[in-house]
C-alpha atoms as a PDB file:
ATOM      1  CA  UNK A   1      31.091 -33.261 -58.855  1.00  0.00           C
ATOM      2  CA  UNK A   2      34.303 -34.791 -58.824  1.00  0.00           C
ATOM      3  CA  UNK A   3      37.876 -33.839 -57.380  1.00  0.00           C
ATOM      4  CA  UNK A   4      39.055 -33.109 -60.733  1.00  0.00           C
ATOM      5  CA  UNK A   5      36.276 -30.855 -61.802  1.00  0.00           C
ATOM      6  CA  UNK A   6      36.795 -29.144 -58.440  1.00  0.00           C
ATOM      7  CA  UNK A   7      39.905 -28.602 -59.280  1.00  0.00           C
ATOM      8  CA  UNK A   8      39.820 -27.010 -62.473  1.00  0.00           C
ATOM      9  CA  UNK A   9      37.200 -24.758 -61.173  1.00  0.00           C
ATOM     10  CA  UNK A  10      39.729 -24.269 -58.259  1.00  0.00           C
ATOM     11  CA  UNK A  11      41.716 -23.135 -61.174  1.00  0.00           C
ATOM     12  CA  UNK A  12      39.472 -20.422 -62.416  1.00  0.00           C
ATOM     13  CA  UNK A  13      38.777 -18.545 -59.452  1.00  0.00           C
ATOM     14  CA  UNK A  14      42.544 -18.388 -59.138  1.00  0.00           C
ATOM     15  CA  UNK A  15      43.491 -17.199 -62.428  1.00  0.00           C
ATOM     16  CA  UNK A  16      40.207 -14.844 -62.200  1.00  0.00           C
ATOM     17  CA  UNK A  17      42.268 -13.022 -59.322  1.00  0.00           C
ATOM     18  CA  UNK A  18      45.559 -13.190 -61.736  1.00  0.00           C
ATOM     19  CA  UNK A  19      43.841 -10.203 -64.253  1.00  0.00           C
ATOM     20  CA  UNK A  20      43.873  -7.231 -61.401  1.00  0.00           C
ATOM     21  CA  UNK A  21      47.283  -8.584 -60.066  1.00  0.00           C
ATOM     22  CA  UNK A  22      48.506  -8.902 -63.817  1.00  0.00           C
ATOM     23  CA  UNK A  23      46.939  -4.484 -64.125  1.00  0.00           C
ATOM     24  CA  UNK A  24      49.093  -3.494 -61.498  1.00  0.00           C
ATOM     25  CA  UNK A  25      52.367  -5.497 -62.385  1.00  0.00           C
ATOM     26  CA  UNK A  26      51.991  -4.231 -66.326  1.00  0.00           C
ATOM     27  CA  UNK A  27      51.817  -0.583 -65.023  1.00  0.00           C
ATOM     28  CA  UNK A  28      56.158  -0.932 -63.944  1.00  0.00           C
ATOM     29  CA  UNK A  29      56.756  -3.510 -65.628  1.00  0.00           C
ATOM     30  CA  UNK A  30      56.180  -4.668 -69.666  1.00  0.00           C
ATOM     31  CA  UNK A  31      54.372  -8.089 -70.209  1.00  0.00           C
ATOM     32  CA  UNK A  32      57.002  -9.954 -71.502  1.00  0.00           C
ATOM     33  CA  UNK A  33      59.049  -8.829 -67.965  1.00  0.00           C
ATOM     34  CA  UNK A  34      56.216  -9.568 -66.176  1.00  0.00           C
ATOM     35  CA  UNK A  35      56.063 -13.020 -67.562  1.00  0.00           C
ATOM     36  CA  UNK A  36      59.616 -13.885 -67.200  1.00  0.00           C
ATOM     37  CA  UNK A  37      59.888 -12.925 -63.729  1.00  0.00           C
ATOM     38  CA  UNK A  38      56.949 -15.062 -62.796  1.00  0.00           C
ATOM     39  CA  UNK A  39      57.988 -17.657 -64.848  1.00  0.00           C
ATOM     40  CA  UNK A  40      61.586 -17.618 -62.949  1.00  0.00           C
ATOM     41  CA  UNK A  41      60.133 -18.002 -59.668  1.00  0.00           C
ATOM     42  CA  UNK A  42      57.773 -20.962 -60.543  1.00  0.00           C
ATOM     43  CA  UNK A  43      60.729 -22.375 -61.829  1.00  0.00           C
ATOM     44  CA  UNK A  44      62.615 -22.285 -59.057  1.00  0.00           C
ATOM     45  CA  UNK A  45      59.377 -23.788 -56.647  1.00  0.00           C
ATOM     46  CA  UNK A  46      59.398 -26.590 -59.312  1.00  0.00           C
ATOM     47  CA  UNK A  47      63.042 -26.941 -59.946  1.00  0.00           C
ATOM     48  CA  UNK A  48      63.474 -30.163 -57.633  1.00  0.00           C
ATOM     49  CA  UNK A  49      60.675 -31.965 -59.784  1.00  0.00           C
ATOM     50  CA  UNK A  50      62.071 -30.943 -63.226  1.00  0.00           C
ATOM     51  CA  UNK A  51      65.463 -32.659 -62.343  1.00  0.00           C
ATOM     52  CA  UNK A  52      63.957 -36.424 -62.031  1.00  0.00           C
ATOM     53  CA  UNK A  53      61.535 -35.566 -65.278  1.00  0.00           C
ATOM     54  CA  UNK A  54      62.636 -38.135 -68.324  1.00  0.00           C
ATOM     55  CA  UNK A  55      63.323 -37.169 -71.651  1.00  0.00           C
ATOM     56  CA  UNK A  56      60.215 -37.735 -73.006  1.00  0.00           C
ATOM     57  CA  UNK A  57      58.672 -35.367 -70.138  1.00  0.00           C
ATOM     58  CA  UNK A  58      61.155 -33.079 -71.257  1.00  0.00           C
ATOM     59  CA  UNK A  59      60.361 -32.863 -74.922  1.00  0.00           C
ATOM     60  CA  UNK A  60      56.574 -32.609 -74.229  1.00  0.00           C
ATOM     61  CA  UNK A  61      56.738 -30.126 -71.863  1.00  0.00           C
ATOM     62  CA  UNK A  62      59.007 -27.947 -74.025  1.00  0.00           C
ATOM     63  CA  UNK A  63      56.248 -27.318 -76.340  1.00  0.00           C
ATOM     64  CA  UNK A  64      53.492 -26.951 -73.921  1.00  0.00           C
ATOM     65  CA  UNK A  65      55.411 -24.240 -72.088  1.00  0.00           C
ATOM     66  CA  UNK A  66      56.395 -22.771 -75.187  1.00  0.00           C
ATOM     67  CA  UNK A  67      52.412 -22.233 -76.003  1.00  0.00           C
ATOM     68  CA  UNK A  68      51.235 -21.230 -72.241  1.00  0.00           C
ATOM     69  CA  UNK A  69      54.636 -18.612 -72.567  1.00  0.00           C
ATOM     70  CA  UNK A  70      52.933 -17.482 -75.554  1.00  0.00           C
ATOM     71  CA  UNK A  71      49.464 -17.360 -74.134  1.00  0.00           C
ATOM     72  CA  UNK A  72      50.710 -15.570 -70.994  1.00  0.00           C
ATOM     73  CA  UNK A  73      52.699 -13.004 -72.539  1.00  0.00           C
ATOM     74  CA  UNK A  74      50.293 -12.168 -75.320  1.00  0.00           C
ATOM     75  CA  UNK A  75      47.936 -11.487 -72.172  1.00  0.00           C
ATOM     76  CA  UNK A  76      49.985  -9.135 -70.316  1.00  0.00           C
ATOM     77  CA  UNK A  77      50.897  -7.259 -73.388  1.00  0.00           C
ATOM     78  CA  UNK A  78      47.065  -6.752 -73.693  1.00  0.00           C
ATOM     79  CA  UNK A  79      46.656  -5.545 -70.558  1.00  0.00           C
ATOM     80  CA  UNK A  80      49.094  -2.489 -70.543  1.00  0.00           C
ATOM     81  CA  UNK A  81      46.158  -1.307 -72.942  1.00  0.00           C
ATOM     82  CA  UNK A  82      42.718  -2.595 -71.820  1.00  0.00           C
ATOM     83  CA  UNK A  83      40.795  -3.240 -68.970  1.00  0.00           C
ATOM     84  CA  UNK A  84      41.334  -6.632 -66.857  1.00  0.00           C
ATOM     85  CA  UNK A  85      37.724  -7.229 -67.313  1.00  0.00           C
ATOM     86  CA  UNK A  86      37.546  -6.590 -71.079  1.00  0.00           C
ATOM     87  CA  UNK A  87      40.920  -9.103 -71.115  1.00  0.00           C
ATOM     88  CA  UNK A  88      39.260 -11.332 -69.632  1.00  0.00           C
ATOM     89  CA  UNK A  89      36.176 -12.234 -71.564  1.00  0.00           C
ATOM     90  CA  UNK A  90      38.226 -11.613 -74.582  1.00  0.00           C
ATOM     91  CA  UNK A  91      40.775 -14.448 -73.261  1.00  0.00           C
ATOM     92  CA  UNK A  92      37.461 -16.640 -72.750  1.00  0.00           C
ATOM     93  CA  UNK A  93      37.531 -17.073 -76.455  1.00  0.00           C
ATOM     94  CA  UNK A  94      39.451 -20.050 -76.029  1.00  0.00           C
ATOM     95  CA  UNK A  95      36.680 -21.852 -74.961  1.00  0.00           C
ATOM     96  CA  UNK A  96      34.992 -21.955 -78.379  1.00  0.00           C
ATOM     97  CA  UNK A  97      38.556 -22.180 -79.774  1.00  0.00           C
ATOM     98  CA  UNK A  98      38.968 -25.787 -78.408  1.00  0.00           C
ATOM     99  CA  UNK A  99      36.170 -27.533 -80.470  1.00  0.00           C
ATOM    100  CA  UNK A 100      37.141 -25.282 -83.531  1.00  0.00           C
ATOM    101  CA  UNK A 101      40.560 -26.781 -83.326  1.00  0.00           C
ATOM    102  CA  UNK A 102      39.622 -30.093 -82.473  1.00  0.00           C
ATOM    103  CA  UNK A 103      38.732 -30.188 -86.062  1.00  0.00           C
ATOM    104  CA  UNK A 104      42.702 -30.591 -86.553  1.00  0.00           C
ATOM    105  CA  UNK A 105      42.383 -33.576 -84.647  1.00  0.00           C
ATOM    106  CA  UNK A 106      39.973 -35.654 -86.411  1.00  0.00           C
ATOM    107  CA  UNK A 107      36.595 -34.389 -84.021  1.00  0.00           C
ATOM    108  CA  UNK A 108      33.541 -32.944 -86.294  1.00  0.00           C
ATOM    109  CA  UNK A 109      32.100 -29.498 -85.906  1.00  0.00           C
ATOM    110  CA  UNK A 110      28.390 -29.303 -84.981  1.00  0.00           C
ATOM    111  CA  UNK A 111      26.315 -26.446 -85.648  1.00  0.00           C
ATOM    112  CA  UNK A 112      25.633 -25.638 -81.821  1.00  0.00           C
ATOM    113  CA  UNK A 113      29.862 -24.283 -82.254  1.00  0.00           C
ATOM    114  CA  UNK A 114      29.185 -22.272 -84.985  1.00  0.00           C
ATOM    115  CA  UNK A 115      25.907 -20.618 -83.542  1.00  0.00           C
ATOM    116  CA  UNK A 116      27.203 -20.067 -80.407  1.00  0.00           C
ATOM    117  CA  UNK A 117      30.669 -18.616 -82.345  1.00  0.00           C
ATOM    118  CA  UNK A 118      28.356 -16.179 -83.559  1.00  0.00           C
ATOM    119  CA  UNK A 119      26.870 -15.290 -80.206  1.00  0.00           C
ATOM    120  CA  UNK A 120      30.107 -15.106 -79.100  1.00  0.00           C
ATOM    121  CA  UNK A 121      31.122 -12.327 -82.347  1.00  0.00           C
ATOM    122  CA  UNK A 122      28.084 -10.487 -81.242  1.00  0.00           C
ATOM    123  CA  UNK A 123      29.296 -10.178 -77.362  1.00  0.00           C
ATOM    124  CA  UNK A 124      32.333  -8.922 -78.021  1.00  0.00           C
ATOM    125  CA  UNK A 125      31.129  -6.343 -80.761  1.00  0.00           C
ATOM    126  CA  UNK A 126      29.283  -5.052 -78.393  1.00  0.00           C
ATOM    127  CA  UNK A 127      32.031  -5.043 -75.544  1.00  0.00           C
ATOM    128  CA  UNK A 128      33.933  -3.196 -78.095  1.00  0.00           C
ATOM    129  CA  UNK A 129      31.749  -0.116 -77.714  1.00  0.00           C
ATOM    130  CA  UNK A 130      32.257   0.134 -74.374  1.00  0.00           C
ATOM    131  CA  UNK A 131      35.148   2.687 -75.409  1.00  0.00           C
ATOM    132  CA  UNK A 132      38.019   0.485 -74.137  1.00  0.00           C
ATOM    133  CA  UNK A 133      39.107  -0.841 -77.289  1.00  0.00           C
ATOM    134  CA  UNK A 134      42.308  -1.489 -78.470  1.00  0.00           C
ATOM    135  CA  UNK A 135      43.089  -2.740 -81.911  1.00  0.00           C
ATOM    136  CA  UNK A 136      46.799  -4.403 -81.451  1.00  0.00           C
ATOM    137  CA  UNK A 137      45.868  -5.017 -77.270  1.00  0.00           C
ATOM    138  CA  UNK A 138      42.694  -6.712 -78.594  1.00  0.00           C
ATOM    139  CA  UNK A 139      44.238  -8.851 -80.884  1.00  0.00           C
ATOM    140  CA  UNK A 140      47.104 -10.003 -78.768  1.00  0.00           C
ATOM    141  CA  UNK A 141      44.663 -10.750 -76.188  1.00  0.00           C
ATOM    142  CA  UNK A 142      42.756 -12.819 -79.243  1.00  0.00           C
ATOM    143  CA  UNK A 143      45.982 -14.574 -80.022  1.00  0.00           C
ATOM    144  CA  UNK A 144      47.207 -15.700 -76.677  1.00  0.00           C
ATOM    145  CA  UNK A 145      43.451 -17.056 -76.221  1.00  0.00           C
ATOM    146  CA  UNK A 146      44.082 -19.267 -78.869  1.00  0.00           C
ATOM    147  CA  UNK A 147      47.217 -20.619 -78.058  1.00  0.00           C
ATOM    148  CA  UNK A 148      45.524 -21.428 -74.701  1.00  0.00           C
ATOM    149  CA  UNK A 149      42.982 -23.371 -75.983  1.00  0.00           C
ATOM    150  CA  UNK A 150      45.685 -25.254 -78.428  1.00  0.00           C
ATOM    151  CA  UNK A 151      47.334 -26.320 -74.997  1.00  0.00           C
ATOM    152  CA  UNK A 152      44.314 -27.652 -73.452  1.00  0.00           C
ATOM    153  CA  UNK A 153      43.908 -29.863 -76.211  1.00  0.00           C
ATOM    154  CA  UNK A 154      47.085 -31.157 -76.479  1.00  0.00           C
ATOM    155  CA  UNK A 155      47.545 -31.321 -72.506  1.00  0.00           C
ATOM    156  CA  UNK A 156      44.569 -33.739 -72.314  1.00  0.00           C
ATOM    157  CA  UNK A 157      45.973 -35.778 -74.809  1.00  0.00           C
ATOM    158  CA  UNK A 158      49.047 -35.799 -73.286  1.00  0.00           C
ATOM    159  CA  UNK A 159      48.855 -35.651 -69.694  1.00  0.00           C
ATOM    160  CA  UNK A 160      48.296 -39.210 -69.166  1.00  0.00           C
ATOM    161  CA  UNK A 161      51.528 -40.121 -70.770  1.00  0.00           C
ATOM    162  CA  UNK A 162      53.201 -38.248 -67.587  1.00  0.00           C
ATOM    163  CA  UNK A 163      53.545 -37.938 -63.955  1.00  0.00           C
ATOM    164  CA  UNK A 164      51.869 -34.391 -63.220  1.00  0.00           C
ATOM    165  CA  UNK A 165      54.601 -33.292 -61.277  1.00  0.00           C
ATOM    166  CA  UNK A 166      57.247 -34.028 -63.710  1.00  0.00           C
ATOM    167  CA  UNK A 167      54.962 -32.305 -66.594  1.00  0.00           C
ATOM    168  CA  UNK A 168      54.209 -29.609 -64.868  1.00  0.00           C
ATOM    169  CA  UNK A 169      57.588 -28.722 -63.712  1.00  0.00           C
ATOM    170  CA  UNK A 170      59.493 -29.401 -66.920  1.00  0.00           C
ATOM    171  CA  UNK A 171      56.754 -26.964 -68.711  1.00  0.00           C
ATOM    172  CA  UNK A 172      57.680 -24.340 -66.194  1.00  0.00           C
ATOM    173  CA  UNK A 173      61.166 -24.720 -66.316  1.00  0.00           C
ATOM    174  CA  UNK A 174      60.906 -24.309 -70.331  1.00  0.00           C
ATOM    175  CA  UNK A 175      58.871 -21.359 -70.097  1.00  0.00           C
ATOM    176  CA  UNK A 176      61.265 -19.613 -67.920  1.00  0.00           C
ATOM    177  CA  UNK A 177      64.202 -19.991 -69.306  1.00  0.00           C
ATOM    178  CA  UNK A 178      62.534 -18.513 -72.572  1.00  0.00           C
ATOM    179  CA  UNK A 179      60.730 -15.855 -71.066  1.00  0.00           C
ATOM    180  CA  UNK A 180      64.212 -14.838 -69.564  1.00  0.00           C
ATOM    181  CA  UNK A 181      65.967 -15.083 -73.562  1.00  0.00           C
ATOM    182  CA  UNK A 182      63.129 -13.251 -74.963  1.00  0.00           C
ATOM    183  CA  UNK A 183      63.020 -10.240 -72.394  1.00  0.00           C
ATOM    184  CA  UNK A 184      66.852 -10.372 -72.583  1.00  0.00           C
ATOM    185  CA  UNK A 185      66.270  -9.849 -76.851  1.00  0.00           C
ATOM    186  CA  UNK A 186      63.506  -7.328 -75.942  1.00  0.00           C
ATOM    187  CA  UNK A 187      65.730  -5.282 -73.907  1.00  0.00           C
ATOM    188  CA  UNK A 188      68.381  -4.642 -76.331  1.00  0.00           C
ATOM    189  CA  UNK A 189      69.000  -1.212 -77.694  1.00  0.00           C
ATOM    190  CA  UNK A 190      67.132   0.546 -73.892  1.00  0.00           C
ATOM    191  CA  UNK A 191      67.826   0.752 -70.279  1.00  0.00           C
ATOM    192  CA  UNK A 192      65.373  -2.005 -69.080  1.00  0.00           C
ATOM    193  CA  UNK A 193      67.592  -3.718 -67.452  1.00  0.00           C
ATOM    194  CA  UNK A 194      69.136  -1.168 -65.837  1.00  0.00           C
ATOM    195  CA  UNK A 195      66.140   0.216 -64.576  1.00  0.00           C
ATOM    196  CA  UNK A 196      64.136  -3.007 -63.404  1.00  0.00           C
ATOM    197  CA  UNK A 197      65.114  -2.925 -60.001  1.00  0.00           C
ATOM    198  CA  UNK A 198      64.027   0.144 -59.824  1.00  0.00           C
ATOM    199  CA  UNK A 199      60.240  -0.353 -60.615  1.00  0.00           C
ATOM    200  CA  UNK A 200      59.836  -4.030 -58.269  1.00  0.00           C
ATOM    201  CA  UNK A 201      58.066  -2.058 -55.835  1.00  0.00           C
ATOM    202  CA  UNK A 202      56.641  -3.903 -53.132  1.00  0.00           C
ATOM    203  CA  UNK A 203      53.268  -4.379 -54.423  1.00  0.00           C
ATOM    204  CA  UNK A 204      55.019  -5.575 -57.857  1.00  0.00           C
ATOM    205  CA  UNK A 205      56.842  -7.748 -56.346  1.00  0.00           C
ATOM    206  CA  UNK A 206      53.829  -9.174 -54.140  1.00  0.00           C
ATOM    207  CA  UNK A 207      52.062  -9.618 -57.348  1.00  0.00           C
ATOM    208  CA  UNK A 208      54.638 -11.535 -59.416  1.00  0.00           C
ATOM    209  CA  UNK A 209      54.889 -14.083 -56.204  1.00  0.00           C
ATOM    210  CA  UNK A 210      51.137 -14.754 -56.010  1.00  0.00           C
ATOM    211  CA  UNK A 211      51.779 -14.946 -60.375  1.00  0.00           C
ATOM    212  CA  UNK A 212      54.794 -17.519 -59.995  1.00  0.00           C
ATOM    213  CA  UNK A 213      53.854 -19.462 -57.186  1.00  0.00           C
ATOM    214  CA  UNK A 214      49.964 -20.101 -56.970  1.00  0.00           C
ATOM    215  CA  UNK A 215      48.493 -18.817 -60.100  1.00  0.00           C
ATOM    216  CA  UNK A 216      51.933 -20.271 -62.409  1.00  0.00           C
ATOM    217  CA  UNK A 217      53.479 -23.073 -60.048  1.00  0.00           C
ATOM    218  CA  UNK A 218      50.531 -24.618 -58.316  1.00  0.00           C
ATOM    219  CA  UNK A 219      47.979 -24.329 -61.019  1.00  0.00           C
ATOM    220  CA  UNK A 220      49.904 -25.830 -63.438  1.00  0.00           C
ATOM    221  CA  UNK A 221      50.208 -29.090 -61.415  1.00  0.00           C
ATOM    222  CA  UNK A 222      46.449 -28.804 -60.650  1.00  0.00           C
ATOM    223  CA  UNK A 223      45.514 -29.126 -64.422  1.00  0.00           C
ATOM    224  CA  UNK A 224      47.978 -31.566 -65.568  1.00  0.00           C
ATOM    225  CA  UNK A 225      47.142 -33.674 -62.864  1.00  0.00           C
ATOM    226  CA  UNK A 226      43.241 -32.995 -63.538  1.00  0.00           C
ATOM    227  CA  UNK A 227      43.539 -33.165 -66.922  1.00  0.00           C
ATOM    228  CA  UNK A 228      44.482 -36.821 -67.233  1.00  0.00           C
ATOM    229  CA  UNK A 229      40.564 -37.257 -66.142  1.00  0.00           C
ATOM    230  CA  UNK A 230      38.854 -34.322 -67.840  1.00  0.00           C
ATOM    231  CA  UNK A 231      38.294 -34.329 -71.018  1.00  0.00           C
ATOM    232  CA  UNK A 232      39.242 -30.957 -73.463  1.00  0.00           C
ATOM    233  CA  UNK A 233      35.937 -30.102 -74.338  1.00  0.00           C
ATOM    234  CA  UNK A 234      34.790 -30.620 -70.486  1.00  0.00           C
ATOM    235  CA  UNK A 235      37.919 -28.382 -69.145  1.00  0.00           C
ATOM    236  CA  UNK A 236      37.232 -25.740 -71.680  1.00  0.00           C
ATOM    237  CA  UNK A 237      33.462 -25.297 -70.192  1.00  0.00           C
ATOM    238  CA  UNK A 238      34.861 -24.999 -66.832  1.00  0.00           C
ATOM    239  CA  UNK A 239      37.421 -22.240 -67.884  1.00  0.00           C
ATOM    240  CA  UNK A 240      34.370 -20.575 -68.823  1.00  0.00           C
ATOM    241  CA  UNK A 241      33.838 -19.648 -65.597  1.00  0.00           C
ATOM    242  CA  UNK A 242      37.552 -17.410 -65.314  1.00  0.00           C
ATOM    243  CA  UNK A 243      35.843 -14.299 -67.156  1.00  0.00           C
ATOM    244  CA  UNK A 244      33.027 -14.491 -63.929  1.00  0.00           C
ATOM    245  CA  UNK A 245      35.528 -14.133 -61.026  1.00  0.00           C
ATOM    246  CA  UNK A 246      37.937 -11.963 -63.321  1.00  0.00           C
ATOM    247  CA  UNK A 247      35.069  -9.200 -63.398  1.00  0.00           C
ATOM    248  CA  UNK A 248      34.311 -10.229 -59.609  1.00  0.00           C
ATOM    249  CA  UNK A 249      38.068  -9.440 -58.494  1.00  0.00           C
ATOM    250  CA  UNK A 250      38.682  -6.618 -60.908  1.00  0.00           C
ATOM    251  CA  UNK A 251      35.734  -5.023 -58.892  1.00  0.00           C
ATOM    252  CA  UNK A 252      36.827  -5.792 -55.527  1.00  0.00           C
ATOM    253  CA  UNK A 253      40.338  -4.873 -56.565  1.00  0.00           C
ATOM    254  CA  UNK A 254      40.728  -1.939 -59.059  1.00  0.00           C
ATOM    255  CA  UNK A 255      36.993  -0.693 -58.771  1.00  0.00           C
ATOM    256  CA  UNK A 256      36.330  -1.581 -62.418  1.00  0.00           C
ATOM    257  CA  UNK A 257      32.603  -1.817 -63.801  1.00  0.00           C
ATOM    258  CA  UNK A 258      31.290  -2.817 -66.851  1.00  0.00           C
ATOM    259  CA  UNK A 259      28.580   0.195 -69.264  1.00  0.00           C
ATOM    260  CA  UNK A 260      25.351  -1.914 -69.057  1.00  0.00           C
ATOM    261  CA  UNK A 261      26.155  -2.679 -73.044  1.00  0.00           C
ATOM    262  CA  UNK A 262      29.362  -4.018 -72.337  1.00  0.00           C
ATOM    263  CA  UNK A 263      27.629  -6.184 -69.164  1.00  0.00           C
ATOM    264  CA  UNK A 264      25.210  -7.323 -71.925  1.00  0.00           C
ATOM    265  CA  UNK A 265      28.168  -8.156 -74.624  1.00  0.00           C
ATOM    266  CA  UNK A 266      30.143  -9.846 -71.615  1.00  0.00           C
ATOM    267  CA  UNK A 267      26.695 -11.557 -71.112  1.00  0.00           C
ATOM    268  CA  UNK A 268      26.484 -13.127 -74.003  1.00  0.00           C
ATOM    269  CA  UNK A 269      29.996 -14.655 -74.676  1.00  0.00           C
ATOM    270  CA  UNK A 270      29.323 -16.274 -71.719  1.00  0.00           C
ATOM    271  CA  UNK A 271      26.601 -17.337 -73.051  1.00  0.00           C
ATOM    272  CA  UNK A 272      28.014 -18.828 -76.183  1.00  0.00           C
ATOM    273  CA  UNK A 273      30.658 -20.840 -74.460  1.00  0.00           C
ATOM    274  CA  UNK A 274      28.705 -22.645 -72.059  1.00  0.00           C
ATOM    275  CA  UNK A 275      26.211 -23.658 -74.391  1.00  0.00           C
ATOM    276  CA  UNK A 276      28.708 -24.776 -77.087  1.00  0.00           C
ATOM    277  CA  UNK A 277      29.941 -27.264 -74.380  1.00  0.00           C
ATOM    278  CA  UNK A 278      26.271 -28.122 -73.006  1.00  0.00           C
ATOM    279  CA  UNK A 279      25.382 -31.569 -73.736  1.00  0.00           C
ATOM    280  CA  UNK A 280      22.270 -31.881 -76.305  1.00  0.00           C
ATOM    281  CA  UNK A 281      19.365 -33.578 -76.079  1.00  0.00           C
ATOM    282  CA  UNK A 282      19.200 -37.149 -76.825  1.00  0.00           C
ATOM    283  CA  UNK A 283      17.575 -37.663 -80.185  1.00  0.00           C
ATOM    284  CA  UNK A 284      13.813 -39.099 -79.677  1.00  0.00           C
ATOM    285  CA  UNK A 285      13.209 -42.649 -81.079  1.00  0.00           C
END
């Protein structure tokens, strides 16, 4: 196993902890403040990189932040509604998103995909009768998923083009300064602002430095440095394995269990996008 296979996974386990932090931040805060105030600090840890970035760094960055902003904001307004561990096999989705996409990009779709899409349908029907459903929380979850897995594409395809550093910190910088604008727009018309202060209690504000720092900051770097030597397809299996310490953490950390159906539907996404990734058999002579 490789460093940068070790450090995508590194990247996993991380953002696995990031769903029971991301519960406790969405229960003062709304997900598009939570998001903007992580973004801000990762900004400023990254701020001395982002000045020396070159234009080009600059432009490709601004729409790969724009799409993890997106994906991250999408996820925490899920969460005010669901469970972190139903959010989190949910956001696995993106793994079978990247092939499906890939279509866009000139790759074929084989029928493994499709069969284990349907698997993956299956699991999450079933997850759905766990009780904990949600219709808009589900499908924001859904769509944030799949402008994840539109980023992994295009950050493999891209990363190489850039020093990680540079990419990583002009993405951050981009997705703070609109994560501040848009909770700025958001706030219009209440007393948000006003009351903000108020609700960064000390385990809030705990959370959104372990959110900017390691799981924003640091992991950012991590992938587009990995990246550059992993392909999309390969990354997107190892993200499968963010759903597995997500349930681990949320039941360490918030005491949440999955029904034994739900365990099964959970099961079985799973499943579906590890073997959409698994290499096939070499055809026989």
């Amino acid at each position: 196993m490789n460093v940068s296979v070790l450090s995508l996974l590194l990247v996993t386990v991380v953002w696995g902890a990031t769903f029971p932090v991301l519960k406790i931040a969405t229960a003062q805060l709304s997900g598009i403040e939570t998001s903007a105030l992580r973004f801000a600090l990762a900004a400023l840890c990254m701020l001395p990189w982002a000045v020396r970035a070159p234009r080009q760094t600059w432009r490709d960055g601004a729409f790969l932040g724009a799409l993890v902003l997106f994906s991250y904001v999408a996820q925490a307004i899920g969460l005010q509604h669901i469970s972190s561990n139903r959010s989190a096999f949910l956001t696995s989705l993106n793994v079978l998103m990247v092939p499906f996409l890939g279509v866009l990009f000139g790759k074929s779709l084989s029928w493994r995909v499709l069969l284990a899409a349907g698997v993956a349908c299956l699991g999450i029907g079933l997850m759905s009768w766990e009780g904990g459903a949600d219709l808009f929380a589900d499908a924001a979850t859904v769509a944030g998923a799949l402008g994840y897995a539109l980023y992994v594409i295009l950050l493999s395809a891209w990363a190489s083009r850039h020093s990680p550093r540079n990419l990583a910190a002009t993405q951050i910088v981009w997705m703070a300064v609109l994560g501040v604008l848009w909770m700025l727009v958001d706030a219009q018309g209440s007393d948000r602002l006003q009351t903000l202060p108020g609700r960064l209690h000390a385990d809030v504000l705990w959370g959104l430095a372990y959110l900017g720092v390691v799981a924003t900051a640091a992991m950012l770097f991590l992938q587009a440095r990995a990246q550059r030597h992993v392909s999309a397809n390969q990354a997107a299996l190892i993200y499968a394995m963010e759903p597995v310490f997500a349930a681990l953490f949320a039941w360490l950390g918030l005491g949440e269990a999955l029904s034994l159906r739900a365990a099964v539907g959970a099961a079985l996404v799973v499943l579906a996008v590890v073997y959409s990734e698994w290499p096939a058999a070499p055809a026989k002579a």
